[in-house]
PDB file of N, CA and C in Angstrom:
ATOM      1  N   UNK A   1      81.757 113.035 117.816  1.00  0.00           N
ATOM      2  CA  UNK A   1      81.983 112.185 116.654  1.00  0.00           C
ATOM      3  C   UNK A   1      82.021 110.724 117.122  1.00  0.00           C
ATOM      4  N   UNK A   2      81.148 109.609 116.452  1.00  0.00           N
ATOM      5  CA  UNK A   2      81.593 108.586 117.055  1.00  0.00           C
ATOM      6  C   UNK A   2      82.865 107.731 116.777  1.00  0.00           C
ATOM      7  N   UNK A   3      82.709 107.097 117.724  1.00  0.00           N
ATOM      8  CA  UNK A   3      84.020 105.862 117.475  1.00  0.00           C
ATOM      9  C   UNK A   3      83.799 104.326 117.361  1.00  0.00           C
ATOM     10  N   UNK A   4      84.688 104.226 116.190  1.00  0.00           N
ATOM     11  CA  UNK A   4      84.557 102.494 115.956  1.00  0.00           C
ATOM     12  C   UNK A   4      85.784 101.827 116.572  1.00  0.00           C
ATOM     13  N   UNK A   5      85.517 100.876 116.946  1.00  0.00           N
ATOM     14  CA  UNK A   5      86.839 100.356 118.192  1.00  0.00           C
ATOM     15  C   UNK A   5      86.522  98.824 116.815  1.00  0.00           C
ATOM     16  N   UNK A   6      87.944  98.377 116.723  1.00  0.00           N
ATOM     17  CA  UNK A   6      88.226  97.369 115.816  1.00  0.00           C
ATOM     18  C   UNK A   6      88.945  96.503 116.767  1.00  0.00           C
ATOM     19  N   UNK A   7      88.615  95.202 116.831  1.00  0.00           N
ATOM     20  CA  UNK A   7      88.857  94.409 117.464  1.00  0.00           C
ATOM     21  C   UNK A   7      90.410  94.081 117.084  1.00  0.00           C
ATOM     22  N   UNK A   8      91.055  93.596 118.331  1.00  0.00           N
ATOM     23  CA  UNK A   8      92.552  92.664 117.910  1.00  0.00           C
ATOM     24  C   UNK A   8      92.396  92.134 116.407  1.00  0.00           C
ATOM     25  N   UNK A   9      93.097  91.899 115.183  1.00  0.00           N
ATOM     26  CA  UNK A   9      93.152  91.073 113.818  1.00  0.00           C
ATOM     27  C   UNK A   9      94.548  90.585 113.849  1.00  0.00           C
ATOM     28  N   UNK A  10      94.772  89.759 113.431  1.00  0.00           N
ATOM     29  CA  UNK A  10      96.471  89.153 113.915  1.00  0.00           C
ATOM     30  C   UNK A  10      97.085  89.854 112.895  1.00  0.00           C
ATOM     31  N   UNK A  11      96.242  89.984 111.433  1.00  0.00           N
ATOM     32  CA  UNK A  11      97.085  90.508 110.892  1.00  0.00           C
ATOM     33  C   UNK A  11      97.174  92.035 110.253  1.00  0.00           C
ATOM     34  N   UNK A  12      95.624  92.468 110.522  1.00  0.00           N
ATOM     35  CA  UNK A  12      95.354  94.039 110.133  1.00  0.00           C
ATOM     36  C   UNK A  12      95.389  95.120 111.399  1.00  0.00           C
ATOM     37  N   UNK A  13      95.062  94.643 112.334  1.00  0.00           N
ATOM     38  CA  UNK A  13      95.252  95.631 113.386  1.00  0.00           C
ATOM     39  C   UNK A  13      95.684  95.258 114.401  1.00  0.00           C
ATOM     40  N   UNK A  14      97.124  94.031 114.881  1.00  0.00           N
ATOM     41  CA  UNK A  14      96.971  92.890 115.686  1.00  0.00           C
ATOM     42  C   UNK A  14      96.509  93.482 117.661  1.00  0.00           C
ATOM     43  N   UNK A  15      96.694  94.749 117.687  1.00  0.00           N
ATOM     44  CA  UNK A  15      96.672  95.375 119.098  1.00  0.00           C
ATOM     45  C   UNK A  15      95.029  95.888 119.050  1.00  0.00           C
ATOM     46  N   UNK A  16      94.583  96.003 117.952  1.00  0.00           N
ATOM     47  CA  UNK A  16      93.027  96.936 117.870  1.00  0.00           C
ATOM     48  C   UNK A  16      93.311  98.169 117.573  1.00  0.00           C
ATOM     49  N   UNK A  17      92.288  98.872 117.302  1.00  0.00           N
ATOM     50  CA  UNK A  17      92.132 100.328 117.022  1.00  0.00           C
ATOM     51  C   UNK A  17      91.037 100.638 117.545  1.00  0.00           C
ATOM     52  N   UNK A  18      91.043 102.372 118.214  1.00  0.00           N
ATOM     53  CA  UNK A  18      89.618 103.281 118.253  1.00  0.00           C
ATOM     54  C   UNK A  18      89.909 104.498 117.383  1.00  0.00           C
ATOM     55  N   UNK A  19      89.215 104.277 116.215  1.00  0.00           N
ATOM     56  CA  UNK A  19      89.484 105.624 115.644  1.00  0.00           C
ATOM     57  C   UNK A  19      88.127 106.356 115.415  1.00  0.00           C
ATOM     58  N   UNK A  20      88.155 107.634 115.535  1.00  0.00           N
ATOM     59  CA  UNK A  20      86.896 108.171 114.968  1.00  0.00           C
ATOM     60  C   UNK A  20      86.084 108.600 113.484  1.00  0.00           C
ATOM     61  N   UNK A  21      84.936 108.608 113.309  1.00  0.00           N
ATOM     62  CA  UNK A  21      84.417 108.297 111.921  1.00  0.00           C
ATOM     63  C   UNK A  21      83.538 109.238 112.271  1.00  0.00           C
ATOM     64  N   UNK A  22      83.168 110.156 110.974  1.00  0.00           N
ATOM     65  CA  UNK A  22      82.227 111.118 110.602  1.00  0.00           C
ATOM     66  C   UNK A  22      80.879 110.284 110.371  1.00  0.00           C
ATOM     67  N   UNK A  23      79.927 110.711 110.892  1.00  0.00           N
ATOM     68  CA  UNK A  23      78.617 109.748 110.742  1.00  0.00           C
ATOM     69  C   UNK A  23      78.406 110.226 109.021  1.00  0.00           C
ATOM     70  N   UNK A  24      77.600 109.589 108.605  1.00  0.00           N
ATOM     71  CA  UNK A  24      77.667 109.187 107.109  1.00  0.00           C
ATOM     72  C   UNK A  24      78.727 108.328 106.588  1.00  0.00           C
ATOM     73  N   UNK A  25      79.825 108.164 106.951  1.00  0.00           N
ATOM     74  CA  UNK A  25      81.739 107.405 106.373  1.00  0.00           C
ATOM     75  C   UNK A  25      81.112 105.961 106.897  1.00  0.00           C
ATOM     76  N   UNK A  26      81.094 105.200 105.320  1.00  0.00           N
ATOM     77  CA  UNK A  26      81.241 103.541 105.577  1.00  0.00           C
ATOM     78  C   UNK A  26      82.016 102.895 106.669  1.00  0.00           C
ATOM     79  N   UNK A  27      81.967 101.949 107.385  1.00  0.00           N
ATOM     80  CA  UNK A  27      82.820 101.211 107.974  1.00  0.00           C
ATOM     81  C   UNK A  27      84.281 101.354 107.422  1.00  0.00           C
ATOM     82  N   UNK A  28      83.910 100.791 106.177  1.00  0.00           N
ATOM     83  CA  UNK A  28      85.408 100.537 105.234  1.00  0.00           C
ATOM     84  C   UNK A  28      85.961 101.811 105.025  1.00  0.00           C
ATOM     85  N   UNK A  29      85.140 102.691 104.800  1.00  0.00           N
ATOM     86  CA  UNK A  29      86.522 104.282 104.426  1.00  0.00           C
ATOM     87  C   UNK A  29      86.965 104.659 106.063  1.00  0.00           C
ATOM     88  N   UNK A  30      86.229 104.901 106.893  1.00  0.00           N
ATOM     89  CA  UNK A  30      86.910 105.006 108.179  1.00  0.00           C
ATOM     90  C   UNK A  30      88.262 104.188 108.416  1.00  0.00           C
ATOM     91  N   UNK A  31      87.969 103.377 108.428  1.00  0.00           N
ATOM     92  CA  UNK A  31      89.217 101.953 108.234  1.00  0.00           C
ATOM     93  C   UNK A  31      90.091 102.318 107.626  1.00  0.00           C
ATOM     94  N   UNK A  32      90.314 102.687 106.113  1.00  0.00           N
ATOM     95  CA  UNK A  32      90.986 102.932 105.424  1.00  0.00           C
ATOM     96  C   UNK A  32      91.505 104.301 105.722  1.00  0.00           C
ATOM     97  N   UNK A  33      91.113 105.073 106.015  1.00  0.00           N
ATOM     98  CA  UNK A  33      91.943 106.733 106.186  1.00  0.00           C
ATOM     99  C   UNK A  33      92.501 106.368 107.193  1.00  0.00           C
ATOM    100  N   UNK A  34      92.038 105.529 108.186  1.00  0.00           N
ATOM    101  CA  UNK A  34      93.041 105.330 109.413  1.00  0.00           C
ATOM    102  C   UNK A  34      93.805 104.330 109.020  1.00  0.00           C
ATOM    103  N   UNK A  35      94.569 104.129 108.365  1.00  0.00           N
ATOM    104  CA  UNK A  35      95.432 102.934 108.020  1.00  0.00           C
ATOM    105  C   UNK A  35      95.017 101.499 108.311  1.00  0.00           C
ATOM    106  N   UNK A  36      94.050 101.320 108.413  1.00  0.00           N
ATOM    107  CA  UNK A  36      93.412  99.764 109.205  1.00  0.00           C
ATOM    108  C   UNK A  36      93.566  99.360 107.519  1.00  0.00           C
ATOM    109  N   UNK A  37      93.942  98.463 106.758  1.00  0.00           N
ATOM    110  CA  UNK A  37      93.911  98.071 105.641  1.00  0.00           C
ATOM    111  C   UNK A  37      93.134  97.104 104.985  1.00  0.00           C
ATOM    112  N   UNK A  38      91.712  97.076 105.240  1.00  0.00           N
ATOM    113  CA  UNK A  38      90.521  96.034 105.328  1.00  0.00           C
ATOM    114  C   UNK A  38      90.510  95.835 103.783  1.00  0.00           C
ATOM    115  N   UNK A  39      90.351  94.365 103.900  1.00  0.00           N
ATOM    116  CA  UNK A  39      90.069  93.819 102.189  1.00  0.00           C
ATOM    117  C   UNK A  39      88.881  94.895 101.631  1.00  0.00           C
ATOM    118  N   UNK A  40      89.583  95.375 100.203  1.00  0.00           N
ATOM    119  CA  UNK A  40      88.207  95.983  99.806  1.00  0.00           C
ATOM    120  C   UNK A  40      88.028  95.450  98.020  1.00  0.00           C
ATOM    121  N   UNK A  41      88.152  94.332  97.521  1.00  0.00           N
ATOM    122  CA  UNK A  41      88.451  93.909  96.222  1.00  0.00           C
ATOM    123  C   UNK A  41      87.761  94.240  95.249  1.00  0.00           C
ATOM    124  N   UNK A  42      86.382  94.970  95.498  1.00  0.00           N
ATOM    125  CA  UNK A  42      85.444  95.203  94.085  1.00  0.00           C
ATOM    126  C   UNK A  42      85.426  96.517  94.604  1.00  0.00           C
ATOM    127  N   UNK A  43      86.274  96.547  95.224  1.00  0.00           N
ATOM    128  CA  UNK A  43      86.524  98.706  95.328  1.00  0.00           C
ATOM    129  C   UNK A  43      85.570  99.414  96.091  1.00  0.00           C
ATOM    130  N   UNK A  44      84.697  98.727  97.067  1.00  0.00           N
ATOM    131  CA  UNK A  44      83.325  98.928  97.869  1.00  0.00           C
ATOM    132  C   UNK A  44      82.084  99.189  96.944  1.00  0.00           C
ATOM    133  N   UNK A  45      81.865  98.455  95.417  1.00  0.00           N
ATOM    134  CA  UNK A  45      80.475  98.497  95.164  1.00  0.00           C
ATOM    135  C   UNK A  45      79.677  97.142  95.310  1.00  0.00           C
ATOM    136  N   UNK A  46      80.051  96.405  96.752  1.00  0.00           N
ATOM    137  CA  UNK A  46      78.762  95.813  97.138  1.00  0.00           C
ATOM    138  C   UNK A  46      78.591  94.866  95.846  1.00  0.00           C
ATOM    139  N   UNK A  47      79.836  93.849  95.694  1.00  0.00           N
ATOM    140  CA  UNK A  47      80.430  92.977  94.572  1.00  0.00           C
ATOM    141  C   UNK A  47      80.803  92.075  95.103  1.00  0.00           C
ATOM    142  N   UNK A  48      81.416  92.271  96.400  1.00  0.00           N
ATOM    143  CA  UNK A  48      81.828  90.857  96.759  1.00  0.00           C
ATOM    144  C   UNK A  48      82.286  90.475  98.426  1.00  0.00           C
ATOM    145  N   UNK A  49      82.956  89.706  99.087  1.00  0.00           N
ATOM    146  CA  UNK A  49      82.312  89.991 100.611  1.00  0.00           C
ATOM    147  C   UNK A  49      84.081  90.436 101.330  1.00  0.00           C
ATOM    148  N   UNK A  50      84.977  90.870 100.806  1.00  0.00           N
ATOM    149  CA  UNK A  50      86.260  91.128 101.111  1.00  0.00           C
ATOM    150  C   UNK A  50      86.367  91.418 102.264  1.00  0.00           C
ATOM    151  N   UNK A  51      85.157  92.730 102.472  1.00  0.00           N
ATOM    152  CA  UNK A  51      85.525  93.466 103.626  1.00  0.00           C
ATOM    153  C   UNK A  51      84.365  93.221 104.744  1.00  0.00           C
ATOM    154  N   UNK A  52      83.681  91.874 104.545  1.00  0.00           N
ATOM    155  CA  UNK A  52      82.860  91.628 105.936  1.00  0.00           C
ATOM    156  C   UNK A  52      83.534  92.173 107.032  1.00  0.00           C
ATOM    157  N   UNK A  53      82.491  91.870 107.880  1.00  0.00           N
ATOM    158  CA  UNK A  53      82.612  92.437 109.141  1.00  0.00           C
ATOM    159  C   UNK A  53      81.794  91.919 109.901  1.00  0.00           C
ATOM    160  N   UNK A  54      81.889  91.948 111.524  1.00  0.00           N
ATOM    161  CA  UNK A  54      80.658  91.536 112.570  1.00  0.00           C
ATOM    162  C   UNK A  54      80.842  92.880 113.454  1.00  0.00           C
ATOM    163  N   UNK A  55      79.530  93.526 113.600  1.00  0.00           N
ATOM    164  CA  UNK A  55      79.676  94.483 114.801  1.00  0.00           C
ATOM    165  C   UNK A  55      79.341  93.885 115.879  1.00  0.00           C
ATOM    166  N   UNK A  56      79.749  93.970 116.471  1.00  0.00           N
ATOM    167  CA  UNK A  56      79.252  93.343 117.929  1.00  0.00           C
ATOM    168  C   UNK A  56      78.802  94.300 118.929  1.00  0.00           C
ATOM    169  N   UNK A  57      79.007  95.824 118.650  1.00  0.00           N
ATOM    170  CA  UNK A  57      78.117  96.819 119.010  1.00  0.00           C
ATOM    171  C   UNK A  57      77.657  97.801 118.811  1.00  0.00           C
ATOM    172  N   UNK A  58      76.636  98.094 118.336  1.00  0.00           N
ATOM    173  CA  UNK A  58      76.042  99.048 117.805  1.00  0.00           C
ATOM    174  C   UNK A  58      75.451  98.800 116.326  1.00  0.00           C
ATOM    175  N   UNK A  59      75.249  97.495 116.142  1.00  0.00           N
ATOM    176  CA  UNK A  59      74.904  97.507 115.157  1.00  0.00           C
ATOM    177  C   UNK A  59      73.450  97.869 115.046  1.00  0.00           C
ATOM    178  N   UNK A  60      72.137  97.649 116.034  1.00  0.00           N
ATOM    179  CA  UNK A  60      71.258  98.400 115.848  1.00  0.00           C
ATOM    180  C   UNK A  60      71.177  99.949 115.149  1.00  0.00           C
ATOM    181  N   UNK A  61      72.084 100.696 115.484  1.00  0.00           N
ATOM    182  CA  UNK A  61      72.759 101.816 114.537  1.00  0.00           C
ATOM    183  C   UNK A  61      72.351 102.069 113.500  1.00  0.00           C
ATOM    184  N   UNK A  62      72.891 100.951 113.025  1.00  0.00           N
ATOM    185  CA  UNK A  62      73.424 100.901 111.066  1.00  0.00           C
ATOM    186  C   UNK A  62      71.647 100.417 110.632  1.00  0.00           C
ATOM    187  N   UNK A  63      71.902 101.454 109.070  1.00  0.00           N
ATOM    188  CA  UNK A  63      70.593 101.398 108.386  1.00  0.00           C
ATOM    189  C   UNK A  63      70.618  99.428 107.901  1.00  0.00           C
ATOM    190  N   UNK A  64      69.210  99.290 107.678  1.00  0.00           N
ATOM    191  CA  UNK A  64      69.204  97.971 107.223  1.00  0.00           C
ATOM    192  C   UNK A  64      70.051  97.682 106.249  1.00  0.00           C
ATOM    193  N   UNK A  65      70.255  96.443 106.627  1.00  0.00           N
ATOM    194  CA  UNK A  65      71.396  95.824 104.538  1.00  0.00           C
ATOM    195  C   UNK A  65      70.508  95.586 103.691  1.00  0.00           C
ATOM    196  N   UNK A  66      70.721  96.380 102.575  1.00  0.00           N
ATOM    197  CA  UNK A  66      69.873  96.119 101.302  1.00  0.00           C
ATOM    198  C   UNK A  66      70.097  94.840 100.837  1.00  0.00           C
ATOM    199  N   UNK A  67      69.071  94.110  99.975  1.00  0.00           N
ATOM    200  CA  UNK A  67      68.814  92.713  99.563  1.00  0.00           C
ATOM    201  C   UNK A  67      69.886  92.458  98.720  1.00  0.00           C
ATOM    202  N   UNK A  68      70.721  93.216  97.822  1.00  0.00           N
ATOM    203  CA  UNK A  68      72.010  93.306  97.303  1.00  0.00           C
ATOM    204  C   UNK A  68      73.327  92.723  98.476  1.00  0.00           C
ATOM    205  N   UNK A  69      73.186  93.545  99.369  1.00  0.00           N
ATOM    206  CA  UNK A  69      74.154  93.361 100.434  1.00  0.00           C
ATOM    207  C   UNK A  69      73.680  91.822 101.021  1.00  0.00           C
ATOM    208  N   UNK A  70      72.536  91.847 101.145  1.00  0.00           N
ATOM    209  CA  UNK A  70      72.224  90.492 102.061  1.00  0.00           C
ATOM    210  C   UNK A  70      72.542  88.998 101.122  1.00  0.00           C
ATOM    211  N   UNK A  71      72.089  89.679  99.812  1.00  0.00           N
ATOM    212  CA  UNK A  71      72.856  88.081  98.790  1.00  0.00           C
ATOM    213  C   UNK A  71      74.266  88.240  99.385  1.00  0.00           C
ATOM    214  N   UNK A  72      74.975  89.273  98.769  1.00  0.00           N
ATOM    215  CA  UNK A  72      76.706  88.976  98.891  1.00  0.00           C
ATOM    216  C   UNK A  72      76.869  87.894 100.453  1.00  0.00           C
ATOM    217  N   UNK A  73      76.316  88.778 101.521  1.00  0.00           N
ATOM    218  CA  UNK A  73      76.527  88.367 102.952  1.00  0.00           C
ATOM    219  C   UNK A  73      76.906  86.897 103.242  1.00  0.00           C
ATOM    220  N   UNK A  74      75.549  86.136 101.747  1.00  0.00           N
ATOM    221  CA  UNK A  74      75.411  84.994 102.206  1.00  0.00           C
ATOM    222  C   UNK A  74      76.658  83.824 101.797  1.00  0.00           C
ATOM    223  N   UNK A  75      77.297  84.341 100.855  1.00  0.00           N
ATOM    224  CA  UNK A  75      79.088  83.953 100.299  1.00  0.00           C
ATOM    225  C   UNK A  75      79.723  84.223 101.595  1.00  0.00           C
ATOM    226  N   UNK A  76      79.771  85.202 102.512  1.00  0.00           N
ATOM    227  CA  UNK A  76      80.520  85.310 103.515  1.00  0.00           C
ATOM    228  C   UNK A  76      81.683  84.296 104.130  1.00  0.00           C
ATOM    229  N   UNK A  77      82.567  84.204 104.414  1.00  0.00           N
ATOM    230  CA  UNK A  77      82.654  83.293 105.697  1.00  0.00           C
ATOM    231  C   UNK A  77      82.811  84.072 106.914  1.00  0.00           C
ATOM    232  N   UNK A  78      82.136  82.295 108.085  1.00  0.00           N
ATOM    233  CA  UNK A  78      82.121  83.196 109.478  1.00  0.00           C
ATOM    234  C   UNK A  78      80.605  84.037 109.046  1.00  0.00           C
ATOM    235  N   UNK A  79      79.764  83.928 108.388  1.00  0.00           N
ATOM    236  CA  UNK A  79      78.382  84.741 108.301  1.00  0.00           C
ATOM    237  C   UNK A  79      77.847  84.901 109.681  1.00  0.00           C
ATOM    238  N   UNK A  80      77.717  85.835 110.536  1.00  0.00           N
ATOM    239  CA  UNK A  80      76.919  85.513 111.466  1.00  0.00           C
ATOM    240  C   UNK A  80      75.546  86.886 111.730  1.00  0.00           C
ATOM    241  N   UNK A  81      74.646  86.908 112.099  1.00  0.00           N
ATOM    242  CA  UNK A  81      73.605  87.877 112.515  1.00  0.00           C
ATOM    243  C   UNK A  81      74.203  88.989 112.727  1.00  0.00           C
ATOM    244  N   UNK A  82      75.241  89.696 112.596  1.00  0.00           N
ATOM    245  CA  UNK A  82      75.682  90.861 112.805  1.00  0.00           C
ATOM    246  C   UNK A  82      76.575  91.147 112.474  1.00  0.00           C
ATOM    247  N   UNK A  83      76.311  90.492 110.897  1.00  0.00           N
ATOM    248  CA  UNK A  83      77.644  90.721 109.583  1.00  0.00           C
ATOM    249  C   UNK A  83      77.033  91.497 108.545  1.00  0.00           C
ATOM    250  N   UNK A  84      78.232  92.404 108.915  1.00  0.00           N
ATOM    251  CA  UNK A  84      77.765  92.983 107.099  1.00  0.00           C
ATOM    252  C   UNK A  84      78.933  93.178 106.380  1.00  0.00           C
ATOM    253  N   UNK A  85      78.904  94.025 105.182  1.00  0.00           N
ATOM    254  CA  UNK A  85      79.726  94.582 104.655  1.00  0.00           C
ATOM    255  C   UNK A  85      79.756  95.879 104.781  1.00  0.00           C
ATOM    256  N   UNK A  86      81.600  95.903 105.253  1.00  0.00           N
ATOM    257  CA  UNK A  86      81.861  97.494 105.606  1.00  0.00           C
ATOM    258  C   UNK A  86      81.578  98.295 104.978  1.00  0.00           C
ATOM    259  N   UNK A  87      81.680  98.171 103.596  1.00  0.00           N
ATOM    260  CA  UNK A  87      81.509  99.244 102.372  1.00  0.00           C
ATOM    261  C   UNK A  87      80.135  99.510 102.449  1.00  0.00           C
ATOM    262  N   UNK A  88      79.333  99.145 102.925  1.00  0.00           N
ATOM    263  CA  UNK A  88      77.978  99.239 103.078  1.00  0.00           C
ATOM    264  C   UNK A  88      77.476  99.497 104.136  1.00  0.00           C
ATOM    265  N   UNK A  89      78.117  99.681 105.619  1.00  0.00           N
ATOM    266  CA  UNK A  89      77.609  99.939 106.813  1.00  0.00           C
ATOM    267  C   UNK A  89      77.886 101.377 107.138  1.00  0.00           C
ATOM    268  N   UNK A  90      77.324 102.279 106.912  1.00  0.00           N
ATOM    269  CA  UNK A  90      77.444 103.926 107.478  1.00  0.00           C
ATOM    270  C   UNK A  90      76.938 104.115 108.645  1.00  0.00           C
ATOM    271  N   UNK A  91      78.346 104.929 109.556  1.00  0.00           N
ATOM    272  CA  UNK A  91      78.257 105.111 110.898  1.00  0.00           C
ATOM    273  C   UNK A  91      77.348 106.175 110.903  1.00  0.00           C
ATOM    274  N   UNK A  92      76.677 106.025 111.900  1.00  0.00           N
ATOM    275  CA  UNK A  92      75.211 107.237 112.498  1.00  0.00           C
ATOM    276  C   UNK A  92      76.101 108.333 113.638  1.00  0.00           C
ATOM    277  N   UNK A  93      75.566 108.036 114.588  1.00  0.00           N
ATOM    278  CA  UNK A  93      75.685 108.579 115.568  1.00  0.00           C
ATOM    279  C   UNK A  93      76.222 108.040 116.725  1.00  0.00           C
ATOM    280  N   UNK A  94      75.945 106.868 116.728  1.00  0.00           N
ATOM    281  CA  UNK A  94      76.685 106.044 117.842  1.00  0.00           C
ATOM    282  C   UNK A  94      77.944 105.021 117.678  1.00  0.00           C
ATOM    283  N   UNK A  95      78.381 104.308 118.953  1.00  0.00           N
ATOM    284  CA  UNK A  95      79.775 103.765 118.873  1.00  0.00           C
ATOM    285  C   UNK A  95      79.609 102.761 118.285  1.00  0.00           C
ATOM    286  N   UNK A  96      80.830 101.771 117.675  1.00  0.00           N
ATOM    287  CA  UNK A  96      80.473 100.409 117.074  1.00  0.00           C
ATOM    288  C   UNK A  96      81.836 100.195 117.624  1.00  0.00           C
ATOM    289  N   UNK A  97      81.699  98.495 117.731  1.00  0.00           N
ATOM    290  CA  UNK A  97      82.884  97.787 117.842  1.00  0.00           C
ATOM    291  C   UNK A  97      82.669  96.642 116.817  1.00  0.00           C
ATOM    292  N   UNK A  98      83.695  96.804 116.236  1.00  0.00           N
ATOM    293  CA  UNK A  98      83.767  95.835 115.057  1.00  0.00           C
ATOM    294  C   UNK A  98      84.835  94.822 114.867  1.00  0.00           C
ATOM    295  N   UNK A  99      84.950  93.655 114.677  1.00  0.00           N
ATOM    296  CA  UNK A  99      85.464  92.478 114.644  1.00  0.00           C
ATOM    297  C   UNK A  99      85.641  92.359 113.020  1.00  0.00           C
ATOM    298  N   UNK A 100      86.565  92.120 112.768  1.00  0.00           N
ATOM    299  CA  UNK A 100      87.168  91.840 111.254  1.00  0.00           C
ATOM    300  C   UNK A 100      87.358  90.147 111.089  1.00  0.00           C
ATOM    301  N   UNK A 101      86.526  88.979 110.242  1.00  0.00           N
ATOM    302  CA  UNK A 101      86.816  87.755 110.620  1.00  0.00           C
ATOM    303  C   UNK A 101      88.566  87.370 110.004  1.00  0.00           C
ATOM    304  N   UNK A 102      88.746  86.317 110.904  1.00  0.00           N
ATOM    305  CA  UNK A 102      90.409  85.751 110.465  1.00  0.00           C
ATOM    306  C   UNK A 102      90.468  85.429 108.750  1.00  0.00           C
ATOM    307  N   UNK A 103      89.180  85.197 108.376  1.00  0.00           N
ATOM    308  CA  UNK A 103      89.243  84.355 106.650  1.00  0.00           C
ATOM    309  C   UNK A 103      88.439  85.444 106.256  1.00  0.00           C
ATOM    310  N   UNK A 104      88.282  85.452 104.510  1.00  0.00           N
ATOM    311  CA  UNK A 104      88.035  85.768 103.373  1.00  0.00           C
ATOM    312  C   UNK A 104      87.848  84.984 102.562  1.00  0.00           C
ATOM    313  N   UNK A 105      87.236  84.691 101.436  1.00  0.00           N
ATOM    314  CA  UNK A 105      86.963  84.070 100.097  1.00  0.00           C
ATOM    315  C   UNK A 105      87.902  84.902  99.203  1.00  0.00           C
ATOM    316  N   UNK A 106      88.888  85.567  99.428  1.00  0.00           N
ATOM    317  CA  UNK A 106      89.352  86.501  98.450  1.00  0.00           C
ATOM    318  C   UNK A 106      90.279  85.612  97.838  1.00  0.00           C
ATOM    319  N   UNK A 107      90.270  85.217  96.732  1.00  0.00           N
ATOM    320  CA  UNK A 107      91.300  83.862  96.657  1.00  0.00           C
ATOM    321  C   UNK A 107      92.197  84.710  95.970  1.00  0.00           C
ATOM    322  N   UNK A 108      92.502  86.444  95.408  1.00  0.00           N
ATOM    323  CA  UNK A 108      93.823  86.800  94.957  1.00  0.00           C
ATOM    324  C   UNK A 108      94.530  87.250  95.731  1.00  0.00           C
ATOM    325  N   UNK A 109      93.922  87.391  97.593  1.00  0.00           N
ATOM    326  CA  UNK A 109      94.956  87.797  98.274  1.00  0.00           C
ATOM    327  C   UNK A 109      95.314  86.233  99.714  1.00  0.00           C
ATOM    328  N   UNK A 110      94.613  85.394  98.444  1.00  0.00           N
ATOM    329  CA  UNK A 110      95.525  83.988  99.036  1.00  0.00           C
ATOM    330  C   UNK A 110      96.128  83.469  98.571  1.00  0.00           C
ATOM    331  N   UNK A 111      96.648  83.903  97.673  1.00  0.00           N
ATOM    332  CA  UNK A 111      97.489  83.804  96.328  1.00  0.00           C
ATOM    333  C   UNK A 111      97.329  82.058  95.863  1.00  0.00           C
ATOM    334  N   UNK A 112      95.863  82.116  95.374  1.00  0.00           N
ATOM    335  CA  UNK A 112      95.222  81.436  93.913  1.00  0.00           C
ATOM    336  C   UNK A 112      95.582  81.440  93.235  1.00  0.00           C
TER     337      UNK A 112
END
């Protein structure tokens, strides 16, 4: 089964996590059954960019981001070449290490 290793987050995982994920399971539901508590604000339908992400390995892996995903991406902050959205990245077969950025655009859990 592979494993996604989540980088240090000061405030969602501040030590990291390796937990394992059933290939087909989004970034974001892996996360979530393991208690990692990743912004998910439009509920993962690929609405809005809560639960970006950067893999920093394995993202060759992951199926392409649909042109849906790639608009949202571009709201991102911190956008970089190997961002997506979790709710949208399904683990294959191999490992990922994933980096959660420090910011969000989520302005109701910056209390706007």
């Amino acid at each position: 089964m592979p494993q996604i290793i989540f980088l240090p987050h000061e405030e969602i995982c501040p030590e990291g996590e390796a937990i394992e994920a059933e290939a087909g399971t989004s970034i974001c539901d892996a996360a979530l059954a393991n208690g990692i508590e990743i912004e998910h604000a439009c509920e993962k339908s690929c609405a809005c960019t809560t639960c970006h992400v950067i893999v920093r390995e394995g993202y060759d892996s992951l199926e392409e981001p649909t042109e849906d995903e790639e608009d949202m991406l571009d709201k991102a902050w911190g956008l970089e070449p190997e961002s997506r959205l979790s709710c949208q990245a399904v683990v294959d077969g191999e490992d990922l290490v994933v980096e959660i950025p420090k910011y969000t655009i989520n302005m109701v859990s910056e209390g706007h």
